[in-house]
C-alpha atoms as a PDB file:
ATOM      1  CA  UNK A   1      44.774  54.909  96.898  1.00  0.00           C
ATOM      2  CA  UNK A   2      47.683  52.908  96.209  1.00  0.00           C
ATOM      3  CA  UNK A   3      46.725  50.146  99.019  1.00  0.00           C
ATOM      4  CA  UNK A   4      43.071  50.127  97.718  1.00  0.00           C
ATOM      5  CA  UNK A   5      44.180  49.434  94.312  1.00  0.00           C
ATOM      6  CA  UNK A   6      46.789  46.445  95.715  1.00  0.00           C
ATOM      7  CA  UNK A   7      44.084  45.212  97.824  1.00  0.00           C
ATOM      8  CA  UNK A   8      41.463  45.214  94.631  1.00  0.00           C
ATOM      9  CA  UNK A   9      44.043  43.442  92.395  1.00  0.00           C
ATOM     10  CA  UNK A  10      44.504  41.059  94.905  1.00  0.00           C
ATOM     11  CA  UNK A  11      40.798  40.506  95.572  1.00  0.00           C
ATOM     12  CA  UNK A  12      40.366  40.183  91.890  1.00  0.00           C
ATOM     13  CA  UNK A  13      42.964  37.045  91.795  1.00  0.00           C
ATOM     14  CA  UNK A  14      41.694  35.465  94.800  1.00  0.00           C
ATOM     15  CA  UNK A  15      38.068  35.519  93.338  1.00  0.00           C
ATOM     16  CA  UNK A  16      39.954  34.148  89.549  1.00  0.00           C
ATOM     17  CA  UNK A  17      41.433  30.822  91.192  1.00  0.00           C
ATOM     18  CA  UNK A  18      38.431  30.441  93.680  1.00  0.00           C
ATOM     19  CA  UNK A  19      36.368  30.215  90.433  1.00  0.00           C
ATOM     20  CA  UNK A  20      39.135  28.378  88.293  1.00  0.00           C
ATOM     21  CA  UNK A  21      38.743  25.564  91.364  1.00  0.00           C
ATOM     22  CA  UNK A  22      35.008  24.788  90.960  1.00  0.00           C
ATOM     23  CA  UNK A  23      36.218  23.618  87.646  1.00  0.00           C
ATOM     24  CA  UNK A  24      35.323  19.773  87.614  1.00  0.00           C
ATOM     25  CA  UNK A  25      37.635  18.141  85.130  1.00  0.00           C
ATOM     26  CA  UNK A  26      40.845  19.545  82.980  1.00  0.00           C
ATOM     27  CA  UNK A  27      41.059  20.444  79.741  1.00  0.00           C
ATOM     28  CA  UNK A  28      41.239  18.101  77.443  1.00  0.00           C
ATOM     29  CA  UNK A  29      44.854  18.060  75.384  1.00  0.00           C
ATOM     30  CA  UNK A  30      45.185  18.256  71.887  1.00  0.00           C
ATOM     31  CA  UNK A  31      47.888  17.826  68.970  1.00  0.00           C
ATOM     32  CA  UNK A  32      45.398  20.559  67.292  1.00  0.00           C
ATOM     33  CA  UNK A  33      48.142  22.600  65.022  1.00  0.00           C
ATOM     34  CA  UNK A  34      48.388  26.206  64.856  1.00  0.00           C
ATOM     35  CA  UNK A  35      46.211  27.704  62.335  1.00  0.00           C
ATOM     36  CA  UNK A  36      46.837  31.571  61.190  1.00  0.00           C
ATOM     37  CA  UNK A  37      43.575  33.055  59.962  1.00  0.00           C
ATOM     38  CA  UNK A  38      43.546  35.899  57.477  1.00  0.00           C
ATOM     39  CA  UNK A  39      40.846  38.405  58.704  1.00  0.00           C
ATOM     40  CA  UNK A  40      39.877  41.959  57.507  1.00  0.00           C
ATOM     41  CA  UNK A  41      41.975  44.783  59.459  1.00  0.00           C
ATOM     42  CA  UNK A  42      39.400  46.072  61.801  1.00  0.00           C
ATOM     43  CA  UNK A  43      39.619  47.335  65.490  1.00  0.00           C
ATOM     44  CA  UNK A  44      37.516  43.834  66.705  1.00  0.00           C
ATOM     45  CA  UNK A  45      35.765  43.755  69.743  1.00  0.00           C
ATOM     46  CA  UNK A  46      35.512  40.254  71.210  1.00  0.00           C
ATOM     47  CA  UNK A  47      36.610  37.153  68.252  1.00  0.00           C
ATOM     48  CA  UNK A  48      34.768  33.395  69.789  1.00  0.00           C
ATOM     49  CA  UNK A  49      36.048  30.811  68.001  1.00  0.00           C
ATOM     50  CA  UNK A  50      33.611  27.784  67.949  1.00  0.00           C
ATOM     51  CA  UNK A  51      35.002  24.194  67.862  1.00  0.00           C
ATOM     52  CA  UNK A  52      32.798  23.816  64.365  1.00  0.00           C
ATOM     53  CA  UNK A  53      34.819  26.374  63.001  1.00  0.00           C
ATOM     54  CA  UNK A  54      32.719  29.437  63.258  1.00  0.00           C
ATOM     55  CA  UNK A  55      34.390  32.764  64.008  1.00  0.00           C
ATOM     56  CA  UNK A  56      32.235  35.781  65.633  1.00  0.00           C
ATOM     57  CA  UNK A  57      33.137  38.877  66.666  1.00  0.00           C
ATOM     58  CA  UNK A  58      31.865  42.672  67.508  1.00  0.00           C
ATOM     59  CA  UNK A  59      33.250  45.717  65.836  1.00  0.00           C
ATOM     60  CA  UNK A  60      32.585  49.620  67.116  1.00  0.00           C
ATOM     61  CA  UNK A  61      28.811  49.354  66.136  1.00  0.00           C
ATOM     62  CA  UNK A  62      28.086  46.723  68.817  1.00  0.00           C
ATOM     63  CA  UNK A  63      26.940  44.302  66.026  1.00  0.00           C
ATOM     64  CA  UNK A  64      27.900  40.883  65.698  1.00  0.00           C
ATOM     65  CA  UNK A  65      29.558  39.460  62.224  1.00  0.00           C
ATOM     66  CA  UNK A  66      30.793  36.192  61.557  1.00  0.00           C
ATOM     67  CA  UNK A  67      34.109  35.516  59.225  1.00  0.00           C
ATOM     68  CA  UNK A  68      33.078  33.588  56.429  1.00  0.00           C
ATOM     69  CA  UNK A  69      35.964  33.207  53.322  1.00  0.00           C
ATOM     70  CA  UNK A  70      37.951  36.019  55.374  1.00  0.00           C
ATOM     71  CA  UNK A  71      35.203  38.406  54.790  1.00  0.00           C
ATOM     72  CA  UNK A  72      32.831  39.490  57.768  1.00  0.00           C
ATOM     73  CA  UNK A  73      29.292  38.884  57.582  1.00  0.00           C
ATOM     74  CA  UNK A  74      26.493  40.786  59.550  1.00  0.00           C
ATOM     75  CA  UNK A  75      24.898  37.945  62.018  1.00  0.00           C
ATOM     76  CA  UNK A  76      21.250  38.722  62.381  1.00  0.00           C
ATOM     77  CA  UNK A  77      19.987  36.987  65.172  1.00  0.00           C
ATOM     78  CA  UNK A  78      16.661  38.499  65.557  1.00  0.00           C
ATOM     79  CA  UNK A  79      14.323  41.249  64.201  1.00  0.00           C
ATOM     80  CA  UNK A  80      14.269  44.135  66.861  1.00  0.00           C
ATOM     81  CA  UNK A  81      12.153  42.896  69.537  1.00  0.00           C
ATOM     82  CA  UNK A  82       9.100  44.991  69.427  1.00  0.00           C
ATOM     83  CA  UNK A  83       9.725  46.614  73.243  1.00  0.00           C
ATOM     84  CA  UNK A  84      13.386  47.934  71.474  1.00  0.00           C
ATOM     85  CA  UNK A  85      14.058  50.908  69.244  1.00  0.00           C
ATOM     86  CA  UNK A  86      17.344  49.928  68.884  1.00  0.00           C
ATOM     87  CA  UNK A  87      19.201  46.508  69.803  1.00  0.00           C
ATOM     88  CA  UNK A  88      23.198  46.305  70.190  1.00  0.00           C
ATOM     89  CA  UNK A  89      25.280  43.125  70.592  1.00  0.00           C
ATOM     90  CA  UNK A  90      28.429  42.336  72.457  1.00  0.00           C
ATOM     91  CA  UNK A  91      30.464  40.244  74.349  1.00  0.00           C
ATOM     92  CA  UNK A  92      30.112  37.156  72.327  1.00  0.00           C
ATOM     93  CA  UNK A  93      31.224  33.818  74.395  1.00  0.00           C
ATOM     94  CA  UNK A  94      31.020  30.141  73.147  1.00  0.00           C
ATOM     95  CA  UNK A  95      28.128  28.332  75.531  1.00  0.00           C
ATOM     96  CA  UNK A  96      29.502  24.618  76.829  1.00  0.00           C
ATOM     97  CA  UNK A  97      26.440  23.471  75.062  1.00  0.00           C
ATOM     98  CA  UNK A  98      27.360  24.899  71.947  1.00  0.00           C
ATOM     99  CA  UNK A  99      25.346  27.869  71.392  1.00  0.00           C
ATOM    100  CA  UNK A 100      26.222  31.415  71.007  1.00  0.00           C
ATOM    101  CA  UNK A 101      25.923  33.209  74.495  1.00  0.00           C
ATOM    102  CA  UNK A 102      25.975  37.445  73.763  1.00  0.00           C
ATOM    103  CA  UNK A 103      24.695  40.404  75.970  1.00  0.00           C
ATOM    104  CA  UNK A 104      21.741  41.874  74.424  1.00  0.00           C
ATOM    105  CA  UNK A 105      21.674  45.736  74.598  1.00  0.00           C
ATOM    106  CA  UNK A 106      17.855  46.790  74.464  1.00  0.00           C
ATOM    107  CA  UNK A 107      17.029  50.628  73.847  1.00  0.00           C
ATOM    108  CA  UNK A 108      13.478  51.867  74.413  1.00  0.00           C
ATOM    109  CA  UNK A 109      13.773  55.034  73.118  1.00  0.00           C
ATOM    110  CA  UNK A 110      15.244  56.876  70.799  1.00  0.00           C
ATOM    111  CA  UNK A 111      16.032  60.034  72.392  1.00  0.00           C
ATOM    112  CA  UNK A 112      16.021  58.554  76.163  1.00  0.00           C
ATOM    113  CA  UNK A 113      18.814  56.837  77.611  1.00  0.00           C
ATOM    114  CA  UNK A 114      16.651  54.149  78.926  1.00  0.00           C
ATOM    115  CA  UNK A 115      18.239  50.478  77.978  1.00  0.00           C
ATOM    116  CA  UNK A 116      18.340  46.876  79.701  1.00  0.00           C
ATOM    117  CA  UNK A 117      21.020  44.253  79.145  1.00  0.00           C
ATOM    118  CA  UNK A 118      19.899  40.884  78.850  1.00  0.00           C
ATOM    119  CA  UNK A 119      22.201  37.555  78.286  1.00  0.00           C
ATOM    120  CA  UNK A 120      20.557  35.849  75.366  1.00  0.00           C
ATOM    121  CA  UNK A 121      21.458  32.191  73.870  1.00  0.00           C
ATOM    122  CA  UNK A 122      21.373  31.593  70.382  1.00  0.00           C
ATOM    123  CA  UNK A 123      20.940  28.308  69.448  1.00  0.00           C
ATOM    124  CA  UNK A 124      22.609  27.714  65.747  1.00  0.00           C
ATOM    125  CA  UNK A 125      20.114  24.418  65.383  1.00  0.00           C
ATOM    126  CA  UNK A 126      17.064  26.058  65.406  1.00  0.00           C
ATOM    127  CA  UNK A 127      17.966  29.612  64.828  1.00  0.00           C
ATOM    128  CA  UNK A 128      16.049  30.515  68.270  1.00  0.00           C
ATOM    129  CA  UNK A 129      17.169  32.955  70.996  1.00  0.00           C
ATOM    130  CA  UNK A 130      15.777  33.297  74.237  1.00  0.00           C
ATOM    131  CA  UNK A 131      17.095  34.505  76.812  1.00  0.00           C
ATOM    132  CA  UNK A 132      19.343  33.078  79.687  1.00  0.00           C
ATOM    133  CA  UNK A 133      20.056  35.846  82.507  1.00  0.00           C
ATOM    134  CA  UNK A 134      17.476  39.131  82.346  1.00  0.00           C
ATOM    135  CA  UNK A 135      19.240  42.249  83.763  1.00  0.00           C
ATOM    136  CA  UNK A 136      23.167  41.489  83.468  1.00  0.00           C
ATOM    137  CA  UNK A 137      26.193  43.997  83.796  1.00  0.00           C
ATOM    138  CA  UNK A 138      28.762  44.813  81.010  1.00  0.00           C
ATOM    139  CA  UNK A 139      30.967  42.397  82.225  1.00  0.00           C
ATOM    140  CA  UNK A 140      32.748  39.227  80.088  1.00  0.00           C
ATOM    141  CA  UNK A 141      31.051  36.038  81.395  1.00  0.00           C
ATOM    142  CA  UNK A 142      31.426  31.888  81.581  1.00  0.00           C
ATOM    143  CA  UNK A 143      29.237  29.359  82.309  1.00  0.00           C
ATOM    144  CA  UNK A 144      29.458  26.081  84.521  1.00  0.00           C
ATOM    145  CA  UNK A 145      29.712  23.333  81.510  1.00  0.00           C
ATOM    146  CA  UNK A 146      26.219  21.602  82.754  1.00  0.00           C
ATOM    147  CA  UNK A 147      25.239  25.134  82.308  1.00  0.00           C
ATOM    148  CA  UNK A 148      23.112  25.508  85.839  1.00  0.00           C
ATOM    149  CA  UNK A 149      24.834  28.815  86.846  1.00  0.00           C
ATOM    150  CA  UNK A 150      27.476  31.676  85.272  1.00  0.00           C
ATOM    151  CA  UNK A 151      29.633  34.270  86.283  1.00  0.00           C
ATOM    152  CA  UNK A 152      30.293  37.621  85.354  1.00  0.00           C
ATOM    153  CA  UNK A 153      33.079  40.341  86.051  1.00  0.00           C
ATOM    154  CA  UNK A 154      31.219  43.796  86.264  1.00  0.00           C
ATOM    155  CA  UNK A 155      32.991  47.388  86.930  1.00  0.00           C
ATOM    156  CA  UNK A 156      36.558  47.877  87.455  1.00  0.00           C
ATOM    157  CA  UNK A 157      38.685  49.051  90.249  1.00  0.00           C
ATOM    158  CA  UNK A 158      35.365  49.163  92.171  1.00  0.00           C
ATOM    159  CA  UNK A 159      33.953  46.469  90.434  1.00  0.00           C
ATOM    160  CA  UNK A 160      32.850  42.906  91.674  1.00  0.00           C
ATOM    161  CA  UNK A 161      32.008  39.140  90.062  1.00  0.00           C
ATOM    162  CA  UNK A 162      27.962  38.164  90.375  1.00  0.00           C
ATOM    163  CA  UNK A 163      26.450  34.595  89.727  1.00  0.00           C
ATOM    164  CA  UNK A 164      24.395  34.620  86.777  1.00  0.00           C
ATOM    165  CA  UNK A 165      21.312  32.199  86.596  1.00  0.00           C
ATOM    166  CA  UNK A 166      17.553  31.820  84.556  1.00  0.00           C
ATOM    167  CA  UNK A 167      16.249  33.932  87.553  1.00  0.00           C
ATOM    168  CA  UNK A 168      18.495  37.097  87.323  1.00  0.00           C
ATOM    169  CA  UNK A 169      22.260  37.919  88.791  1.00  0.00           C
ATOM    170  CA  UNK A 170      22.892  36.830  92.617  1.00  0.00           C
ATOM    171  CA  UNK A 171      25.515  38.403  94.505  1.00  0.00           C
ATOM    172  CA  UNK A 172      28.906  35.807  95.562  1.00  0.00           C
ATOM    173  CA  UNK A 173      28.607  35.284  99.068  1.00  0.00           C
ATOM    174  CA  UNK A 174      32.562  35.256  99.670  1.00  0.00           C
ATOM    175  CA  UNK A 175      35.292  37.399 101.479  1.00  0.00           C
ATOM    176  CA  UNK A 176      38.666  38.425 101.336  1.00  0.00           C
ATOM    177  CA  UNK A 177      40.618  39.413 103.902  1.00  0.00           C
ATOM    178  CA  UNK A 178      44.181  41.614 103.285  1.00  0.00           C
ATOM    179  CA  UNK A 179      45.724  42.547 107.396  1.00  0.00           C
ATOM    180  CA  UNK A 180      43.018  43.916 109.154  1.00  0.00           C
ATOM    181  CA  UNK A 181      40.853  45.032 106.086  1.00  0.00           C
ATOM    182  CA  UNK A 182      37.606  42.729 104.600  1.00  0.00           C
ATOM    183  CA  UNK A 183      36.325  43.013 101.340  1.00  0.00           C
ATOM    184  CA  UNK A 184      32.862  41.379 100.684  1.00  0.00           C
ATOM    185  CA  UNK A 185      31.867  40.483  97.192  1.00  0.00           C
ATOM    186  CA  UNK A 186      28.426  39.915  98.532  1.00  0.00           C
ATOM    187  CA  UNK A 187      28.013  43.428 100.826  1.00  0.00           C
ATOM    188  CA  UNK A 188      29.586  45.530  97.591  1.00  0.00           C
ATOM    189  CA  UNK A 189      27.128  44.006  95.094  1.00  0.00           C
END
């Protein structure tokens, strides 16, 4: 068990920098200073900060706020959808094209334990949201800046990365290799 868990850490970093590569250009530098921000004491789920300033976050109810004047605001982004009894946010990640990317958690029934998870795009222009990747995992994701293709981390020990795209989530067709043992991100998708 010990190996396994060596091997999956190791897969796990291989898979980071292969992904960190496909990066085209640096990060820009800044002389931005420091800036402490006083916010409510809450156990907060993701916090995005947004280059125009904007602060969001999830707390334990799955529901997205902003921090406005150091108080936190509900963010309604939509009415339920009419296919939902209940609708749950999280993972809230700044978009390279400025929007508000957030995994959609879709209910159907009250009782049932029937859901889907969608990644949704908010655009703060036009207060639309559609959505960007039907049938995602739990998993924290990033998008490519000209925002053709994502990625997303799903599971844990077991757990694998998946390409995200407008069609649905495609398996990474890559392989690591630890002695004489082979671990396929595609084959364990």
């Amino acid at each position: 068990m010990k190996s396994l868990f060596k091997f999956s850490s190791l897969a796990f970093l291989v898979c980071l920098v292969y992904l960190a590569s496909c990066t085209p250009e640096p990060l820009p530098q800044t002389d931005t200073p420091v800036q402490i921000v006083d916010i409510p004491l809450h156990k907060y789920g993701v916090l995005t900060w947004f280059p125009n300033g904007r602060i969001i976050t999830t707390l334990e109810d799955r529901q997205l706020y902003e921090l406005k004047d150091n108080e936190l605001v509900p963010l309604m982004l939509e009415l339920e959808p009419n296919d939902c009894w209940q609708v749950r946010y999280f993972q809230p990640n700044a978009l390279p094209n400025g929007r508000l990317g957030v995994i959609r958690e879709c209910y159907f029934e009250q009782e049932g334990r029937e859901y889907k998870l969608d990644l949704m795009a908010f655009d703060w222009q036009d207060n639309s949201l559609e959505i960007m990747t039907p049938d995602v995992g739990y998993g924290r994701f990033s998008w490519h800046p000209d925002m053709t293709r994502g990625v997303q981390s799903i599971g844990s020990l077991n757990g694998t990365i998946q390409w995200l795209t407008s069609e649905g989530t495609q398996p990474i067709d890559l392989s690591l290799t630890s002695g004489d043992k082979t671990w396929s991100l595609a084959t364990n998708y």
